[in-house]
PDB file of N, CA and C in Angstrom:
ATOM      1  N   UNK A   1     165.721 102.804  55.275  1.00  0.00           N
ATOM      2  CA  UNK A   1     165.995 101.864  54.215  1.00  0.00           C
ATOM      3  C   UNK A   1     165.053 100.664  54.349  1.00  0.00           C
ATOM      4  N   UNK A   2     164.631 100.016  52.989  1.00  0.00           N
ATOM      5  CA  UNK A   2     163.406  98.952  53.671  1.00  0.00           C
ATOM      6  C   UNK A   2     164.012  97.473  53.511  1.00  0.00           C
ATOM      7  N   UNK A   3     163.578  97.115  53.672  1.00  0.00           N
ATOM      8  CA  UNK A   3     164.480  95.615  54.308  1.00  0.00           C
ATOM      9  C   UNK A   3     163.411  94.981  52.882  1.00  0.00           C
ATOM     10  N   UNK A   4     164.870  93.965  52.681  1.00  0.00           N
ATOM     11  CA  UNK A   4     164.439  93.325  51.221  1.00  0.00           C
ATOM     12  C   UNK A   4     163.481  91.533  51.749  1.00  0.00           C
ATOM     13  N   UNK A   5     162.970  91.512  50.543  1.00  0.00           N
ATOM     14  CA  UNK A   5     161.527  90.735  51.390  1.00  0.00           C
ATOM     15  C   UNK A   5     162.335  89.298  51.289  1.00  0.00           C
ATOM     16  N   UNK A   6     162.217  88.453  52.004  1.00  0.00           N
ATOM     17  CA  UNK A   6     162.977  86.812  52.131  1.00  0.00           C
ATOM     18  C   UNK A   6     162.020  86.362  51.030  1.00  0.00           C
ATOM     19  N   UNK A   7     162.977  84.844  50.586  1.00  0.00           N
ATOM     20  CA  UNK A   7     162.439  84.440  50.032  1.00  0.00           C
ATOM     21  C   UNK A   7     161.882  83.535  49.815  1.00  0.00           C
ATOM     22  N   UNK A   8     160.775  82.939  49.187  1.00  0.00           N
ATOM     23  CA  UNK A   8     159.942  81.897  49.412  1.00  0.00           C
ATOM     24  C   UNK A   8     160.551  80.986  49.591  1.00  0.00           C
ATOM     25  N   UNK A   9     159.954  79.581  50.711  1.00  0.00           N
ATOM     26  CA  UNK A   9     160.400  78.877  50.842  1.00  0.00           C
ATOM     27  C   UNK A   9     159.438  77.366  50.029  1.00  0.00           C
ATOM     28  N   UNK A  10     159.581  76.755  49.393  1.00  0.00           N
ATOM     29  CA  UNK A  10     158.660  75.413  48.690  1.00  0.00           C
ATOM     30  C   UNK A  10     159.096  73.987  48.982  1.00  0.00           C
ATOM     31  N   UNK A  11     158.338  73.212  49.481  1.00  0.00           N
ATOM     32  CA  UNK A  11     158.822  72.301  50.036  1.00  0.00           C
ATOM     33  C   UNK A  11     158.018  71.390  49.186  1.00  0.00           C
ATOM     34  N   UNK A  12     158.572  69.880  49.312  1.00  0.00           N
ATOM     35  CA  UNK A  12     157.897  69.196  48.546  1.00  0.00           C
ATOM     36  C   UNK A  12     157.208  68.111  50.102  1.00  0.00           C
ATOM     37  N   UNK A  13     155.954  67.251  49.663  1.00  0.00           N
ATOM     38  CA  UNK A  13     155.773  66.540  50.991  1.00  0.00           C
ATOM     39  C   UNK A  13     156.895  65.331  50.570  1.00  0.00           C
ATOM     40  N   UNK A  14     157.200  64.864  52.094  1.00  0.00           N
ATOM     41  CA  UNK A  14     158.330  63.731  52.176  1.00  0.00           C
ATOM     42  C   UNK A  14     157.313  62.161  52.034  1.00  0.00           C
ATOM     43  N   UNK A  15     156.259  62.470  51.953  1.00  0.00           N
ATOM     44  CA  UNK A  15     155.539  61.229  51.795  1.00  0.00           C
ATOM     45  C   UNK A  15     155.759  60.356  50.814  1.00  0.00           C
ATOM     46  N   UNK A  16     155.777  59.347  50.902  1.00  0.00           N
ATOM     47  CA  UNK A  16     156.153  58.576  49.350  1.00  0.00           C
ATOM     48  C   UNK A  16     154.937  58.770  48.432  1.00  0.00           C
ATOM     49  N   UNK A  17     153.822  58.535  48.400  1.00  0.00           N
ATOM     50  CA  UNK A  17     152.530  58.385  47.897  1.00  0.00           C
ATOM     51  C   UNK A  17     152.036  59.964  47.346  1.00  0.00           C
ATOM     52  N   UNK A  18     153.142  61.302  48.067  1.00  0.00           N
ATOM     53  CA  UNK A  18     152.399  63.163  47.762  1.00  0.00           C
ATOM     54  C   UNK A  18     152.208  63.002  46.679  1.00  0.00           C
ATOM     55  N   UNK A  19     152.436  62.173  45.473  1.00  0.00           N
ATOM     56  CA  UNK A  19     151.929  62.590  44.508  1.00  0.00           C
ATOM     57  C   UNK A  19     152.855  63.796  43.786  1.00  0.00           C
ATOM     58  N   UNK A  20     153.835  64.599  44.378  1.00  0.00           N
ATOM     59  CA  UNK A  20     154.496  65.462  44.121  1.00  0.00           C
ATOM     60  C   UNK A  20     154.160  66.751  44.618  1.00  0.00           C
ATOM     61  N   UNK A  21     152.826  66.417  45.407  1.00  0.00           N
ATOM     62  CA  UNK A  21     152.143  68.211  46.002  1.00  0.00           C
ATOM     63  C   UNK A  21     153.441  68.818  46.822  1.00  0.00           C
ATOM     64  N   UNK A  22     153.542  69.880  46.824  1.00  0.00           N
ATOM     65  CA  UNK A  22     154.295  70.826  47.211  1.00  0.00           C
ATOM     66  C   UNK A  22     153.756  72.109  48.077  1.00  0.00           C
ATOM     67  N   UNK A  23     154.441  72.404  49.088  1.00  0.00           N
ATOM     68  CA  UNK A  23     153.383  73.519  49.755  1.00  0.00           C
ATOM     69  C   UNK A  23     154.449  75.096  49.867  1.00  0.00           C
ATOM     70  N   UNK A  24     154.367  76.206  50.516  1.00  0.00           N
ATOM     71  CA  UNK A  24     154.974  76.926  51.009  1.00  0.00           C
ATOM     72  C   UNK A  24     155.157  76.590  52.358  1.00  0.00           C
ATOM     73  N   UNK A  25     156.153  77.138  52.753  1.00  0.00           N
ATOM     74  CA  UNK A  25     156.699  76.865  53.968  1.00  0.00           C
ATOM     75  C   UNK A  25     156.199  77.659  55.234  1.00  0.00           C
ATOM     76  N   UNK A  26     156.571  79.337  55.256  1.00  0.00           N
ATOM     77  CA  UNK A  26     156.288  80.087  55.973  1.00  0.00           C
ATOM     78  C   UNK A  26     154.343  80.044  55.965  1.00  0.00           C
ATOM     79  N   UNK A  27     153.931  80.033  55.298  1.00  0.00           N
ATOM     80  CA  UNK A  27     152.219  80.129  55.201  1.00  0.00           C
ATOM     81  C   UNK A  27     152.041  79.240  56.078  1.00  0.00           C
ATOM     82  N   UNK A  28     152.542  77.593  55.798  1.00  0.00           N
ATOM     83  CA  UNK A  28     151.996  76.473  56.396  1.00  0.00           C
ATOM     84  C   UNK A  28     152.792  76.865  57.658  1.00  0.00           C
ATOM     85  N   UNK A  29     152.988  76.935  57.823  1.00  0.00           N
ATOM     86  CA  UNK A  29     153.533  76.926  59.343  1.00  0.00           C
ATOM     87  C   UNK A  29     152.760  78.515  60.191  1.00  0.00           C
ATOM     88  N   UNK A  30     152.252  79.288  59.590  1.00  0.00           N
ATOM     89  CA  UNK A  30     151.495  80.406  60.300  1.00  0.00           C
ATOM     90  C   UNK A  30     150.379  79.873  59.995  1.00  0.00           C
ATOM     91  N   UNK A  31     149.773  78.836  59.487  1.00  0.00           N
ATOM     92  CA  UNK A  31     148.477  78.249  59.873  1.00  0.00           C
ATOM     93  C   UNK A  31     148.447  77.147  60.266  1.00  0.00           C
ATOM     94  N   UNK A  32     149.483  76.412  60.721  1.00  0.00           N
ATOM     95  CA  UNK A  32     149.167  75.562  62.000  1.00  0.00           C
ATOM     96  C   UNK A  32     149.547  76.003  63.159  1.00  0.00           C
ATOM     97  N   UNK A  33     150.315  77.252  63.028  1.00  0.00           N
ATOM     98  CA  UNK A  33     150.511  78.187  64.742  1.00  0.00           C
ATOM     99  C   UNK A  33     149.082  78.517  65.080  1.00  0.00           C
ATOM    100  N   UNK A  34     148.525  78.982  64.062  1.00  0.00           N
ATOM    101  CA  UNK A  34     147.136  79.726  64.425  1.00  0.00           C
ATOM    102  C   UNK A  34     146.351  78.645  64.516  1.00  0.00           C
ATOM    103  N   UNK A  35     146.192  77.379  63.960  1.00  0.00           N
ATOM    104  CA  UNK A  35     144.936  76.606  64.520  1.00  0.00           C
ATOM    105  C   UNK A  35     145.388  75.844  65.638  1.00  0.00           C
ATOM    106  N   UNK A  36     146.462  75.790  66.210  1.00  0.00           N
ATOM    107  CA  UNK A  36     146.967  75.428  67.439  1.00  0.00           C
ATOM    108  C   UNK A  36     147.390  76.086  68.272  1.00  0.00           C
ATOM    109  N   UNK A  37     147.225  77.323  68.282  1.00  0.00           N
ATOM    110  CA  UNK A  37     148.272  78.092  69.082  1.00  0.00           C
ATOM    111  C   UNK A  37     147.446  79.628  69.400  1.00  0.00           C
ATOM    112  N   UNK A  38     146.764  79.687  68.445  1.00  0.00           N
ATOM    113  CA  UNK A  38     145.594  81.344  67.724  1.00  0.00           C
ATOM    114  C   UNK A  38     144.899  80.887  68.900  1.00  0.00           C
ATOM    115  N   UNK A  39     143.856  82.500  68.476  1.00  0.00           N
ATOM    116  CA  UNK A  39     143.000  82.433  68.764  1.00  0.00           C
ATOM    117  C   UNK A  39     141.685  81.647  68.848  1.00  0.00           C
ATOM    118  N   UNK A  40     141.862  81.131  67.058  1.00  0.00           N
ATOM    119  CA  UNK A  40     140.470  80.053  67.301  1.00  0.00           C
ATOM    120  C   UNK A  40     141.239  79.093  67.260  1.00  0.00           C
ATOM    121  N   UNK A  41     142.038  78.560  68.266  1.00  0.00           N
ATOM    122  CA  UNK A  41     142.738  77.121  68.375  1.00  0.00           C
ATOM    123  C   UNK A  41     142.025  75.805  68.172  1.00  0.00           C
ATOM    124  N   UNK A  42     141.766  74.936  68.017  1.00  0.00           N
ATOM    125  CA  UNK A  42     141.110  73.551  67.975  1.00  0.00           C
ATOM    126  C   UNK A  42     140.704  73.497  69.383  1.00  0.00           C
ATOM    127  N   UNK A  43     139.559  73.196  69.645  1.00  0.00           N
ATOM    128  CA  UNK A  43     139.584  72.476  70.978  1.00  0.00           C
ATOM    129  C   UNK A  43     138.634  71.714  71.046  1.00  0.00           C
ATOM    130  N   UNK A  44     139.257  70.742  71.950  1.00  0.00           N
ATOM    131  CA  UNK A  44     138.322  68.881  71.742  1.00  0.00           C
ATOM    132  C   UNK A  44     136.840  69.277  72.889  1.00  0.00           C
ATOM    133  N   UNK A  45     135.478  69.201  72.567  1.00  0.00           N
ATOM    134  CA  UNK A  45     134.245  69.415  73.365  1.00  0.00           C
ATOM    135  C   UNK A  45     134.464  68.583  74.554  1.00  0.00           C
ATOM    136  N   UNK A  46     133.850  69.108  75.829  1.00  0.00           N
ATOM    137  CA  UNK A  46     134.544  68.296  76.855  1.00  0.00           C
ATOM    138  C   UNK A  46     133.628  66.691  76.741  1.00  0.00           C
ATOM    139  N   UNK A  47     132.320  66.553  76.344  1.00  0.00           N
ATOM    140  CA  UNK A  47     131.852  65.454  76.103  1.00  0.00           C
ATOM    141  C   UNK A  47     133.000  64.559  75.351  1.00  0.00           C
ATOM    142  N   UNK A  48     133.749  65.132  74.378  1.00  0.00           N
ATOM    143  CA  UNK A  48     134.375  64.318  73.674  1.00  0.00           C
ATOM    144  C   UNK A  48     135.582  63.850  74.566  1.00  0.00           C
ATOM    145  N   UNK A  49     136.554  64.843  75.339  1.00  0.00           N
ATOM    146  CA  UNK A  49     137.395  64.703  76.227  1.00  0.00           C
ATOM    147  C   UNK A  49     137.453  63.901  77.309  1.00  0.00           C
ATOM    148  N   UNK A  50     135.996  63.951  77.335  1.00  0.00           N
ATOM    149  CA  UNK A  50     135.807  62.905  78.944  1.00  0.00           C
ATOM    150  C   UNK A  50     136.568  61.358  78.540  1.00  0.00           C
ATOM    151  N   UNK A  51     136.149  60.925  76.913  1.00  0.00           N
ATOM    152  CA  UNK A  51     136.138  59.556  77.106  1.00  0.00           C
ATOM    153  C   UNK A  51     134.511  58.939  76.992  1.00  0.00           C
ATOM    154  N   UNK A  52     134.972  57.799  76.607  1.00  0.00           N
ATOM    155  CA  UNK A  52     133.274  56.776  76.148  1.00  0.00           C
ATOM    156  C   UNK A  52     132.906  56.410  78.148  1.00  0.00           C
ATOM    157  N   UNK A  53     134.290  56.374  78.939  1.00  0.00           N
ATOM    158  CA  UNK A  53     134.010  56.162  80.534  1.00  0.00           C
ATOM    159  C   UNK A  53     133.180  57.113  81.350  1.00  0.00           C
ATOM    160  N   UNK A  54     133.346  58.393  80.867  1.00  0.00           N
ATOM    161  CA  UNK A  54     133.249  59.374  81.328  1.00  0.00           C
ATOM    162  C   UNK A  54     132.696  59.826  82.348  1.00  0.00           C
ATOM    163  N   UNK A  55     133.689  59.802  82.969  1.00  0.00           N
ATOM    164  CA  UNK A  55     134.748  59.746  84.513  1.00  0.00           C
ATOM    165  C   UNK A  55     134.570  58.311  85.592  1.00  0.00           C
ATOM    166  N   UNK A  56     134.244  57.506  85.083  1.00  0.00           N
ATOM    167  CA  UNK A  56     133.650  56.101  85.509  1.00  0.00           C
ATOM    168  C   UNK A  56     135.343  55.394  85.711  1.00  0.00           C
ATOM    169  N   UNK A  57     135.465  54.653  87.075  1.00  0.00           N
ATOM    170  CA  UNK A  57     136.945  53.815  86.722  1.00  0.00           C
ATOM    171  C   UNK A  57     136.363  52.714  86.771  1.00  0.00           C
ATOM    172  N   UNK A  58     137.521  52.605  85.324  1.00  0.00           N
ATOM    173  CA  UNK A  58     137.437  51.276  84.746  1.00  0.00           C
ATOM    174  C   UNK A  58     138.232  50.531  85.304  1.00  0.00           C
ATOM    175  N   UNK A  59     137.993  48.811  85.464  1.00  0.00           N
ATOM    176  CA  UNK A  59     139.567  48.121  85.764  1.00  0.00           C
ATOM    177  C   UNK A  59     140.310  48.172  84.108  1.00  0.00           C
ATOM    178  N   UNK A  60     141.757  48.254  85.084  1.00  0.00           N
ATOM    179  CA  UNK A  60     142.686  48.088  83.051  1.00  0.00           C
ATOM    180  C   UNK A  60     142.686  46.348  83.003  1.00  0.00           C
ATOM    181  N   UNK A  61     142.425  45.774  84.186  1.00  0.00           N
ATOM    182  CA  UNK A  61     142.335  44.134  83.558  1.00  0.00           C
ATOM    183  C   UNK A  61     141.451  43.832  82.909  1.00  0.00           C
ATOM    184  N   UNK A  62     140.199  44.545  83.199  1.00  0.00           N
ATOM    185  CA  UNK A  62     138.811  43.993  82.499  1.00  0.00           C
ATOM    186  C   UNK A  62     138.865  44.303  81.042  1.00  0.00           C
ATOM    187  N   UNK A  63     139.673  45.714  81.029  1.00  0.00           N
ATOM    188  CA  UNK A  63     139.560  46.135  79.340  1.00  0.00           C
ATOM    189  C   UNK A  63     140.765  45.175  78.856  1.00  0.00           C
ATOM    190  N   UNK A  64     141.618  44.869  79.414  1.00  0.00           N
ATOM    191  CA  UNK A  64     143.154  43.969  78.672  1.00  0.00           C
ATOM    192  C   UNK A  64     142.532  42.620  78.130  1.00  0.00           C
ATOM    193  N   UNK A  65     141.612  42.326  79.031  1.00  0.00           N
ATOM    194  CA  UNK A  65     140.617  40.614  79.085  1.00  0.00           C
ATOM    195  C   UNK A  65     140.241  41.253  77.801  1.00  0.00           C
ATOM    196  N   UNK A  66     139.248  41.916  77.968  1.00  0.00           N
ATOM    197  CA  UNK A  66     138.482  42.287  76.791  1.00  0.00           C
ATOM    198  C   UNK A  66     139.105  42.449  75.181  1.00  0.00           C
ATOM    199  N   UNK A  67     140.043  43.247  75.151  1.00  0.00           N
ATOM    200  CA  UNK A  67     140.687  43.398  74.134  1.00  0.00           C
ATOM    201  C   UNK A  67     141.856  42.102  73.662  1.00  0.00           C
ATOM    202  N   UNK A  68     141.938  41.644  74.848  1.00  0.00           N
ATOM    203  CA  UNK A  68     143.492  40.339  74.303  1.00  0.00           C
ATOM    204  C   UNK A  68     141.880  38.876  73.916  1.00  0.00           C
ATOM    205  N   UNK A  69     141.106  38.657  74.108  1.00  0.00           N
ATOM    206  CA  UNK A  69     140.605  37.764  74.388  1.00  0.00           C
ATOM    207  C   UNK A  69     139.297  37.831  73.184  1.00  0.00           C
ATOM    208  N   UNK A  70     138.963  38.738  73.447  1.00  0.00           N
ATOM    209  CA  UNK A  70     137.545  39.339  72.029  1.00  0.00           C
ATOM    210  C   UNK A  70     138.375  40.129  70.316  1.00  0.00           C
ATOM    211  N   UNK A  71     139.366  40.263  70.700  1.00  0.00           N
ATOM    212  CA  UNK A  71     140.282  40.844  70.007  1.00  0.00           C
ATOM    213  C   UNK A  71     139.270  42.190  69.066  1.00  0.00           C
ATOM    214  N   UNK A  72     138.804  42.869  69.967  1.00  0.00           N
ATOM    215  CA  UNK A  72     138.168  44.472  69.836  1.00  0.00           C
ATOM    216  C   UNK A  72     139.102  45.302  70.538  1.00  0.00           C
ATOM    217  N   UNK A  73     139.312  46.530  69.622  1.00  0.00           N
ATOM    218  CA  UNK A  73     139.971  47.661  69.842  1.00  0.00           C
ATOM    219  C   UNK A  73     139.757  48.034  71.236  1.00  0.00           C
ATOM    220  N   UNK A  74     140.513  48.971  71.902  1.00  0.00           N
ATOM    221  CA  UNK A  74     140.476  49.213  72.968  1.00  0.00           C
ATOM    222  C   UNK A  74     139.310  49.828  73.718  1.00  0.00           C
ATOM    223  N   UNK A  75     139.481  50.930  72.676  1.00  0.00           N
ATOM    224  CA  UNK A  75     138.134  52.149  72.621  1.00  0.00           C
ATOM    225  C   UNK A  75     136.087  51.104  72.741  1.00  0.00           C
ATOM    226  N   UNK A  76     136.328  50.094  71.898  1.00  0.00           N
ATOM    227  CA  UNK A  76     134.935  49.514  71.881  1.00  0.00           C
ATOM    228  C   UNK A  76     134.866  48.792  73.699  1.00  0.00           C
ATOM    229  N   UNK A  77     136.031  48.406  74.071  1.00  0.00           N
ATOM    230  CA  UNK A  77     135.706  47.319  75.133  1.00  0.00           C
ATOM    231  C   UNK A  77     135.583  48.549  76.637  1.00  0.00           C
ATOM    232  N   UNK A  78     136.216  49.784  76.133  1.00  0.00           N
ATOM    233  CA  UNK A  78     135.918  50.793  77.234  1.00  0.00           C
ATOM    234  C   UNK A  78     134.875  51.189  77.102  1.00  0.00           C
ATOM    235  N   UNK A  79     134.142  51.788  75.887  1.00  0.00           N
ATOM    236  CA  UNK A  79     133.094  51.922  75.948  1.00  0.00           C
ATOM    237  C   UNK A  79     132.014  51.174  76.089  1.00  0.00           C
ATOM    238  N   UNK A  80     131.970  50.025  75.901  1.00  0.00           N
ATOM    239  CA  UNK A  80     130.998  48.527  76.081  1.00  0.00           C
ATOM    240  C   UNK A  80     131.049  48.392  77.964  1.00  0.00           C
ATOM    241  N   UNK A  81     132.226  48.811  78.456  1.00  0.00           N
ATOM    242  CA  UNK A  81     132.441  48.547  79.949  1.00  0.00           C
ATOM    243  C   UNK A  81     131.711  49.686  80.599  1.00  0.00           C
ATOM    244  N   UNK A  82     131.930  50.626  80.029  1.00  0.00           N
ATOM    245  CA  UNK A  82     131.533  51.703  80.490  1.00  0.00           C
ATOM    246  C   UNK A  82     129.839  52.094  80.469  1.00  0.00           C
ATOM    247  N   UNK A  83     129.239  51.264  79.213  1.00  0.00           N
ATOM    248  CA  UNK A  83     127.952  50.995  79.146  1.00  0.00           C
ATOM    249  C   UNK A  83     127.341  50.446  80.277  1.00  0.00           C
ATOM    250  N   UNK A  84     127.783  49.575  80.843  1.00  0.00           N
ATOM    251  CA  UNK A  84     127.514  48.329  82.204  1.00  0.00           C
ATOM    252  C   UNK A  84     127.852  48.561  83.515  1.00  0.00           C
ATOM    253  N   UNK A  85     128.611  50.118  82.880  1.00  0.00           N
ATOM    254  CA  UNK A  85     129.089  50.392  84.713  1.00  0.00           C
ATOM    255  C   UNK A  85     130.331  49.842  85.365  1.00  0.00           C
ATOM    256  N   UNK A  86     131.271  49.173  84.374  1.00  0.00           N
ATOM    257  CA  UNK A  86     132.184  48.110  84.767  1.00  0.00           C
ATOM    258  C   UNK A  86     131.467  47.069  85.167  1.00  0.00           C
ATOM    259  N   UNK A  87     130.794  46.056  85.062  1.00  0.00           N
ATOM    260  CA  UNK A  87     130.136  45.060  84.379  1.00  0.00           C
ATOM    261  C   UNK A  87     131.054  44.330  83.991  1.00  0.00           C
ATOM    262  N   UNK A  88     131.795  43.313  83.860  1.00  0.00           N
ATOM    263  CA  UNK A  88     132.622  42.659  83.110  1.00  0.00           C
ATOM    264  C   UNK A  88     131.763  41.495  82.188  1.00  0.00           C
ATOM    265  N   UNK A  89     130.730  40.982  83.125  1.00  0.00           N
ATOM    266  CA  UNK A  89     130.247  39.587  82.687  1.00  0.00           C
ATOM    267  C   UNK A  89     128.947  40.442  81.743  1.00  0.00           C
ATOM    268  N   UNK A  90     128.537  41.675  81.916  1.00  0.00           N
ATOM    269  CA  UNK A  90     127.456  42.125  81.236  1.00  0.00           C
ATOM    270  C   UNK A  90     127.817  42.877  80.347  1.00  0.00           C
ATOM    271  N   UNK A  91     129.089  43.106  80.189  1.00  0.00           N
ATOM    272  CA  UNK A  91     130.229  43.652  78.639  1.00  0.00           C
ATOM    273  C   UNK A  91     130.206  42.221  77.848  1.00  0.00           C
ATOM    274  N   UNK A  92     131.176  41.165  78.575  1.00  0.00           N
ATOM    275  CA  UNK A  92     130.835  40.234  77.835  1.00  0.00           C
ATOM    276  C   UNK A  92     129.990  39.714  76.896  1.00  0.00           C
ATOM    277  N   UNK A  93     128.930  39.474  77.387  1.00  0.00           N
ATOM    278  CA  UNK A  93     127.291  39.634  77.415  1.00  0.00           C
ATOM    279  C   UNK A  93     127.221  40.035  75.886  1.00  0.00           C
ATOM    280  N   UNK A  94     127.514  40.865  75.866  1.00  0.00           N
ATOM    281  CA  UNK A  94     126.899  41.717  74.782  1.00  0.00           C
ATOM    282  C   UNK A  94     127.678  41.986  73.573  1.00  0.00           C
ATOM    283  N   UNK A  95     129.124  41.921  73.962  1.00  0.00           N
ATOM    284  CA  UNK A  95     130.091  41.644  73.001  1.00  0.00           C
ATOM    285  C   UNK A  95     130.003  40.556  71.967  1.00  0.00           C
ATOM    286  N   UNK A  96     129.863  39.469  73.059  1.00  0.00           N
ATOM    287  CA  UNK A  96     129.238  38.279  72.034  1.00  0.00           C
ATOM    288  C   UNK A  96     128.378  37.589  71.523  1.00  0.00           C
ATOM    289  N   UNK A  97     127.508  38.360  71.916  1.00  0.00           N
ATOM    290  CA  UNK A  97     125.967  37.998  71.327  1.00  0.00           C
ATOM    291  C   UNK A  97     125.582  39.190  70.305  1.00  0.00           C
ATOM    292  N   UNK A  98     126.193  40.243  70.685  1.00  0.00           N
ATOM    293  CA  UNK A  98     125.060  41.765  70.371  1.00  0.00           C
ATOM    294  C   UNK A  98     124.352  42.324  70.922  1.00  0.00           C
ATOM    295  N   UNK A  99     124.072  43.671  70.873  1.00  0.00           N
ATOM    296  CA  UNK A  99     123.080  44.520  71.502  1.00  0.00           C
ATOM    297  C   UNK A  99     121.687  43.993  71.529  1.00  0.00           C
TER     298      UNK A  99
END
């Protein structure tokens, strides 16, 4: 006997702004198993993984100085530190003058 087929599921997005787009349910969800979970899963290049430090220790005071004090994102004052070697006064340096 053949088994009767389920039935679609349609969801609307919960976003305020969707606009009203609407997706299927079962599809979307067997294609974010598969780009996370599949075979060709996502995966971050290890250049990218390392970090702007990459593998360099940083102090977390020098980047906290940096970021509470220059008020630059975290990511710029690690990578600016990480430019200098941990350098604090030669991050500085350059933060506020420019390259």
């Amino acid at each position: 006997m053949a088994s009767k087929p389920q039935a679609e599921v349609i969801q609307e997005w919960a976003d305020f702004d969707s606009a009203g787009y609407s997706f299927e349910r079962g599809r979307m969800e067997k294609t974010v198993q598969s780009l996370c979970f599949g075979d060709n899963a996502a995966t971050v290049p290890p250049h990218i993984a390392a970090g702007p430090s990459a593998g360099q220790k940083l102090k977390k005071d020098d980047v906290e100085f940096i970021v509470s004090e220059l008020l630059v994102s975290r990511q710029v004052a690690e990578a600016t530190l990480a430019k200098h070697k941990g350098d604090l006064e030669k991050a500085l340096g350059e933060l506020v003058s420019g390259p």
